[in-house]
Each structure stands twice: as C-alpha cells, then as structure tokens.
Protein backbone atom coordinates (compact mmCIF):
# COMPACT_ATOMS: atom_id res chain seq x y z
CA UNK A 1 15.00 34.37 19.87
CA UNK A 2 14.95 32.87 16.60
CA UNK A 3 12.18 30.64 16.19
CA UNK A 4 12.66 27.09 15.23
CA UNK A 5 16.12 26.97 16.34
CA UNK A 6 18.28 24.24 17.62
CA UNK A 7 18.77 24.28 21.30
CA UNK A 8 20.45 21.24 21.86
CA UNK A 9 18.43 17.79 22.44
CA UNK A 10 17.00 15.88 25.37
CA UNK A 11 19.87 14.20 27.78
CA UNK A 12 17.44 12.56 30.07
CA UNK A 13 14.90 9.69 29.77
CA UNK A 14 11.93 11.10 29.10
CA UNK A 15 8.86 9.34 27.68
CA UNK A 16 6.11 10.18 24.73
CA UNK A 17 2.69 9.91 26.48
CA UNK A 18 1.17 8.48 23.08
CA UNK A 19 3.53 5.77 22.60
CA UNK A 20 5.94 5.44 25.06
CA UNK A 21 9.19 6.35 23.00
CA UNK A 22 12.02 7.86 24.36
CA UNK A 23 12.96 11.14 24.05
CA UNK A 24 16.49 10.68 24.71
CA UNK A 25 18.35 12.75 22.37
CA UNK A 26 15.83 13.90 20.65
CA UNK A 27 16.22 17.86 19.47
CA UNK A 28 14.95 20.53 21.57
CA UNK A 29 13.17 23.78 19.47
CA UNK A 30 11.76 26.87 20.36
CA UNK A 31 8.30 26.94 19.02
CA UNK A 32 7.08 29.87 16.99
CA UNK A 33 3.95 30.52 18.31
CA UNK A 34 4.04 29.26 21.93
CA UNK A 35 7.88 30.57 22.39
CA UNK A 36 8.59 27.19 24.53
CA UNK A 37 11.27 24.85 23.81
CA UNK A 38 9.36 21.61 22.47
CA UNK A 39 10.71 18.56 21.00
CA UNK A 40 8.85 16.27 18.72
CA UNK A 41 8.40 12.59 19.12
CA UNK A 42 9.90 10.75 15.84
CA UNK A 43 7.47 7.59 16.23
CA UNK A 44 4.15 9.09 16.58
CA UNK A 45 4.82 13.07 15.64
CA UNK A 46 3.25 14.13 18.38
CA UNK A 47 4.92 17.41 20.13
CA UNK A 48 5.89 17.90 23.80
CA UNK A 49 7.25 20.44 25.80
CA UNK A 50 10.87 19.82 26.28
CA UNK A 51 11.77 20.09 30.39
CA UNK A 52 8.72 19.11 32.22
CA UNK A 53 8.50 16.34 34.34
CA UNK A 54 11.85 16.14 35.20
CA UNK A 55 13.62 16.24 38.78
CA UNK A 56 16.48 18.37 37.74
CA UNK A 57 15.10 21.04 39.65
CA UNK A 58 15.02 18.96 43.23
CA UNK A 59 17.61 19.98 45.47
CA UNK A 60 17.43 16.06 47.22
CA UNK A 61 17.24 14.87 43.69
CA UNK A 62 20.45 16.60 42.79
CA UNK A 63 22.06 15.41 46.32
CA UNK A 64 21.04 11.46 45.35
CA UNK A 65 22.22 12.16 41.70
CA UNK A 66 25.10 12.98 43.28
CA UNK A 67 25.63 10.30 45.25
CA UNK A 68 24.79 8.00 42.18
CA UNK A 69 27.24 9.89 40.27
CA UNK A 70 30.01 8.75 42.90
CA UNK A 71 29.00 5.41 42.80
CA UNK A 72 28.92 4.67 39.02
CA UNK A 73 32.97 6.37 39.44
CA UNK A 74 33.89 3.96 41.69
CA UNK A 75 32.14 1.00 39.81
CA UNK A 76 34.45 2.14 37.24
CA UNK A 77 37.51 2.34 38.69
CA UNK A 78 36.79 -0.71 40.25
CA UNK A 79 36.11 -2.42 36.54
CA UNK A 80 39.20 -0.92 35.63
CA UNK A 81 41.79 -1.82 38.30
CA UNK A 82 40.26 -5.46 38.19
CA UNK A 83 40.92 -5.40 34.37
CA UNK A 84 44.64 -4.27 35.23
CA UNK A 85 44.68 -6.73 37.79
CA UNK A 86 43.88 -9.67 35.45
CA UNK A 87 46.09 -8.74 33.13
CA UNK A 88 48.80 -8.87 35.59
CA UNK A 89 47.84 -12.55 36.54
CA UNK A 90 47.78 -13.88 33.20
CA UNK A 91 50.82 -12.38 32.05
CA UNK A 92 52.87 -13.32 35.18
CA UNK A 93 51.24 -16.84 34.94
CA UNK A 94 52.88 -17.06 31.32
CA UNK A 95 56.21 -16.30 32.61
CA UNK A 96 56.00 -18.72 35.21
CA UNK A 97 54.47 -21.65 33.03
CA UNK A 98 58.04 -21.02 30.94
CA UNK A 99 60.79 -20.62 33.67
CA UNK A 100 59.63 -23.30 36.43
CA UNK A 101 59.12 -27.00 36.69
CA UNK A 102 59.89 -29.32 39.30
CA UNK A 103 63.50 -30.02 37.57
CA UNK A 104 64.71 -27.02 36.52
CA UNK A 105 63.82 -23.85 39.41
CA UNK A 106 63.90 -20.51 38.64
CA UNK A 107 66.48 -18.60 37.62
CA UNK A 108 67.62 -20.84 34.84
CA UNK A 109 66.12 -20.77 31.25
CA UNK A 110 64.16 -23.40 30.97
CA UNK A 111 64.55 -23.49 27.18
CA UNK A 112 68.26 -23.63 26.92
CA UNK A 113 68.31 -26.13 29.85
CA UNK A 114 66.35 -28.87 27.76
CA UNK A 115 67.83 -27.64 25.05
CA UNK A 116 71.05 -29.28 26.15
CA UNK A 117 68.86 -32.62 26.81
CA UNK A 118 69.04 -35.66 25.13
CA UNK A 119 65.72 -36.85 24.33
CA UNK A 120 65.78 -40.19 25.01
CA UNK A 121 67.52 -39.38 28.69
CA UNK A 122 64.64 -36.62 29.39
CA UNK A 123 61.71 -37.13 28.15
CA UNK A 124 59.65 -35.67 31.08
CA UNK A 125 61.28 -32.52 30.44
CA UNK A 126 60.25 -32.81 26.47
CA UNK A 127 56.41 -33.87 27.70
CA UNK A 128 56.69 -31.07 30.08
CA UNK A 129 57.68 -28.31 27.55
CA UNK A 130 54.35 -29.53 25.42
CA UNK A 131 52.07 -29.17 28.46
CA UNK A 132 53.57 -26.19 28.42
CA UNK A 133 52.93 -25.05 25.20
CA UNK A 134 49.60 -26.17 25.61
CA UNK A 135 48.99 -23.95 28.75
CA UNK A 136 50.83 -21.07 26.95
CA UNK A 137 47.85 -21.51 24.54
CA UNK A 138 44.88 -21.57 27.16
CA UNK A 139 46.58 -18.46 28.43
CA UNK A 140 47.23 -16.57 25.51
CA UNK A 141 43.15 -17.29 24.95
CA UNK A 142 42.41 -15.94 28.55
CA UNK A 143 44.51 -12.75 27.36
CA UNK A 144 42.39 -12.07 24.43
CA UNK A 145 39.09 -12.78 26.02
CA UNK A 146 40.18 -10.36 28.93
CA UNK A 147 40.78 -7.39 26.57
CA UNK A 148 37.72 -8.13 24.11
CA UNK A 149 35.82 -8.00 27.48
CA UNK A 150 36.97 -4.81 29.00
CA UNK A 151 36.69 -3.27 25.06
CA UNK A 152 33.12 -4.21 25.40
CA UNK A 153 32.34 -2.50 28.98
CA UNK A 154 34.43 0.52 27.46
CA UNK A 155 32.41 1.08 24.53
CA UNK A 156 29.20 0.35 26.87
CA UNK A 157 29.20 1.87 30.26
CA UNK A 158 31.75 4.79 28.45
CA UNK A 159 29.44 5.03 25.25
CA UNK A 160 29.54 8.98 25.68
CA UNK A 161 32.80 9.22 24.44
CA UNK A 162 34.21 9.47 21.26
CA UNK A 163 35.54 6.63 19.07
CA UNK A 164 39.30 7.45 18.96
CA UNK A 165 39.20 8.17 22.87
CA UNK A 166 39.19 4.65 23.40
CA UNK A 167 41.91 3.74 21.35
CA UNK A 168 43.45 4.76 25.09
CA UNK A 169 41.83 1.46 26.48
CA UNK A 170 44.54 -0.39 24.76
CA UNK A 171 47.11 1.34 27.09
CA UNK A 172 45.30 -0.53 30.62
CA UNK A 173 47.65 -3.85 30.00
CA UNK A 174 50.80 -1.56 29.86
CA UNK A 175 50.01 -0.77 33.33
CA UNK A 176 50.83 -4.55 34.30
CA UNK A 177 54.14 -4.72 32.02
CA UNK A 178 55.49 -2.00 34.23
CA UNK A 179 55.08 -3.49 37.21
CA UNK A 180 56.29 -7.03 36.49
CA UNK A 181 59.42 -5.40 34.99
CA UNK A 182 59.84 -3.73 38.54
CA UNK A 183 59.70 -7.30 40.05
CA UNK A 184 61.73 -8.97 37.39
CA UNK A 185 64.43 -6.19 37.93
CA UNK A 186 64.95 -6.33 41.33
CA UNK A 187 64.02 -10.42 42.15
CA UNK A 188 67.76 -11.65 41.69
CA UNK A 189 66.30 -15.29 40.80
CA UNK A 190 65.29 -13.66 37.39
CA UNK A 191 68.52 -11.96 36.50
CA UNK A 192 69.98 -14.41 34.57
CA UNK A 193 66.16 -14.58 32.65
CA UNK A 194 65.23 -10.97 32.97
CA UNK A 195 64.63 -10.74 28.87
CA UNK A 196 63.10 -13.39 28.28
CA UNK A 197 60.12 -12.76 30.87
CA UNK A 198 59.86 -9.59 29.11
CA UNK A 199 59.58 -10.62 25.68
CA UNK A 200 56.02 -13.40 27.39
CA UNK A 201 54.77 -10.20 29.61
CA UNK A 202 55.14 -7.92 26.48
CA UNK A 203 53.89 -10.38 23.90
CA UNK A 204 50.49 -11.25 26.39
CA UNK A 205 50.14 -7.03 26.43
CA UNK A 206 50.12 -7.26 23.12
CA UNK A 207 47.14 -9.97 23.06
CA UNK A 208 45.39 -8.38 25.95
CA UNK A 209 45.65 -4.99 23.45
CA UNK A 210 44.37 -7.02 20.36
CA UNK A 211 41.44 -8.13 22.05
CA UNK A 212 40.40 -4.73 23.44
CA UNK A 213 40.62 -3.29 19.96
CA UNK A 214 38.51 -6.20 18.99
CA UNK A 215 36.23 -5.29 21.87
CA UNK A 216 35.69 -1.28 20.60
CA UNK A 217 34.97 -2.37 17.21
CA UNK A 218 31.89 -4.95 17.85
CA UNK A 219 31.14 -4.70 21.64
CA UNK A 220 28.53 -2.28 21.30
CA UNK A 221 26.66 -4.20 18.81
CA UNK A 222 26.96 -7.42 21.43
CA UNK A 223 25.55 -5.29 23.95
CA UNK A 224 23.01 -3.71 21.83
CA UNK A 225 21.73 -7.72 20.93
CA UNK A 226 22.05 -8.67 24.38
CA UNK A 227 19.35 -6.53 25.48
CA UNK A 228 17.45 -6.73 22.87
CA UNK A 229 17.69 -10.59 23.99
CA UNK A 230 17.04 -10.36 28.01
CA UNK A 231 15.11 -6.81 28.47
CA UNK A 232 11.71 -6.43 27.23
CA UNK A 233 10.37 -3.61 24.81
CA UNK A 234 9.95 -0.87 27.03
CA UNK A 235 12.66 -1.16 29.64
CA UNK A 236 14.42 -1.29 26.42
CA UNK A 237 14.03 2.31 26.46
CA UNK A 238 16.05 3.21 29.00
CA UNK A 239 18.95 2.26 27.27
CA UNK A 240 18.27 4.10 23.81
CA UNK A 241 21.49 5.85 24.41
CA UNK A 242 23.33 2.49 22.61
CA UNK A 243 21.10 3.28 19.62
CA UNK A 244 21.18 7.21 19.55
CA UNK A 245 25.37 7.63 20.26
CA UNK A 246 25.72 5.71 16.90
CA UNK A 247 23.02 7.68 14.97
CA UNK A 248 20.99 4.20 14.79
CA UNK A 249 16.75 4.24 15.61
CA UNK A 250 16.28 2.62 18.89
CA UNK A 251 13.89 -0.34 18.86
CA UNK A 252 10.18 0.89 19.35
C-alpha cells in the first residue's frame, strides 16, 4: 500500500480532541510508519486516527440509522409534495381571482365581459378588475417566495448533490400545471375559458420556477448565515457540511 495515499475523507462528524474541529471531510491517509489510515486536523495540525470512535460498526446503530434514514425520506417527500401542493393553490387561486366575481360566474371571460362595459354604467366591475390586479400581484409574490423557499431547502437538506442536479427543482411547479389542465379540460364551466386559465397557471409556473432558481443560487449562503446567527460555535460543527460541499473553511 502506497504510503501517503488518498483514501477518501471523513463522511461522519467526528471531533479533534485538541480543539474541537470537525473532521468532516477531512482526507483520510495511510501513514508511513504506523500503516493506519490517519487524517490530520487543519486548525490545530494535530493527527488522528481516521475510524475510531465511531458506531458504524453497531449492528443496533445501523438498525436506528436505518430507521433515521427512512424518516429524513419521508420528511422529504413530505417537503416536496407540500411544495407541489402550494403551488397548486396559488396558481388555481390566480385563475379564479380572473374568471369569477359576483356578476359575471364562471365560464365567461371576465375580461371580454367588462370589456364590453361602459364605464360610467359599471364601475363596480372596473373597481373590481383593479382589486383584482392587485390580488394578482400579492399572488404572483406568494409564487416567487414559494419557489425561492423550496430552492433554499433544496440546496440545504439536498446539499450532497451536485449544482446542475437541481436545476431539476425547477420542474416541481410543472407537476401542478398538469393537473389543473386535467380539471380545466374536463370541468365544462371552463370550456369556453380553457386558454386563458392556462396562459395564469403557466405564467405562475413560470414565477414559482424563477424563484427556485433564485433559491439554488443564494439559499445556501442564507442558511449558512442563519446558523451562524441562532446556533452557537460548536453545535456549529455539526453542520460543517454547508461549508465543506462548497470548498469554503467552516467557522472554528
């Protein structure tokens, strides 16, 4: 065995005795003279034996890694169909907002109905179509809050992938487009308006999409300020891996 050579690094939190740094990540050598994979601490220097004082070798630690495993799935999933189902709520609340008031029901287009309205004979309907506009605003600002958010848990609780894998985050509010088109297809109070609630479920996709994008680019960096904030110096540790998976120095 060549000595000195790379044998992959430390994926586990484990802790320098001298000053409390975490090895997470760190690379694991074989040393020359003891012929024992070591890693070296890059705060202090000091050397320590890579692989001791870890459970990995418990069988009931395995079994409750296990279990933990399955949980942090599900947490996931959960995240992510909640995400989806948001998405769905705000984009099928910005159809609604454009083809109902208490005048005009569904099934008509709203625009082209005050369209052919005098002003001066309707001018709840024009007052109306401003609140609307108005909520169309507060909505299209939920969308892009709702994607920057779930771009920030991606990059976060998925931080071991890599960057252009979450470029596939952006395809979550597609999942609600399909859907509503199913509805707006077969509900025969939207035939007559099937397009246009298309073009507002599309167009709120494409602001959910934005803000996930948004999300990848700087959500790490929130998070990594955010515990740097709340968590004190060495809990801190734990969470190195925000530091390490961008090549950056985790705080000491």
């Amino acid at each position: 065995m060549t000595p000195m050579e790379r044998h992959g690094q430390i994926e586990v939190d484990v802790f320098c005795t001298q000053c409390f740094y975490n090895l997470h990540g760190q690379v694991v050598t074989i040393d020359p003279h003891l012929n024992f994979p070591v890693c070296r601490c890059p705060e202090c220097g000091r050397f320590h034996p890579a692989g001791t004082g870890v459970t990995s070798s418990s069988v009931w630690m395995r079994r409750v890694a296990s279990i933990l495993l399955f949980i942090w799935v599900f947490i996931v999933g959960v995240g992510a169909f909640g995400i989806s189902f948001a998405c769905f709520g705000l984009s099928a609340a910005s159809v609604e907002e454009f083809t109902y008031n208490d005048s005009i029901p569904v099934g008509i287009n709203r625009w082209k109905a005050i369209e052919r309205m005098h002003p001066w004979e309707n001018q709840g309907n024009y007052d109306a179509n401003i609140n609307g506009l108005s909520t169309m605003l507060w909505i299209s600002a939920g969308s892009l809050v709702l994607g920057f958010i779930a771009g920030t848990l991606c990059v976060t609780l998925l931080w071991h992938w890599q960057r252009p894998r979450y470029l596939w985050a952006m395809v979550l509010p597609l999942v609600p487009v399909a859907g509503l088109a199913m509805i707006y297809h077969t509900v025969p109070d939207y035939g007559e308006i099937q397009m246009q609630c298309m073009m507002h479920v599309i167009s709120q996709a494409a602001i959910q999409s934005v803000g996930i994008l948004l999300g990848v680019m700087v959500g790490r960096k929130i998070s990594r300020t955010i515990v740097r904030m709340i968590i004190p110096p060495k809990p801190r540790q734990t969470l190195a891996f925000l530091w390490t998976v961008d090549g950056l120095k985790p705080p000491v």
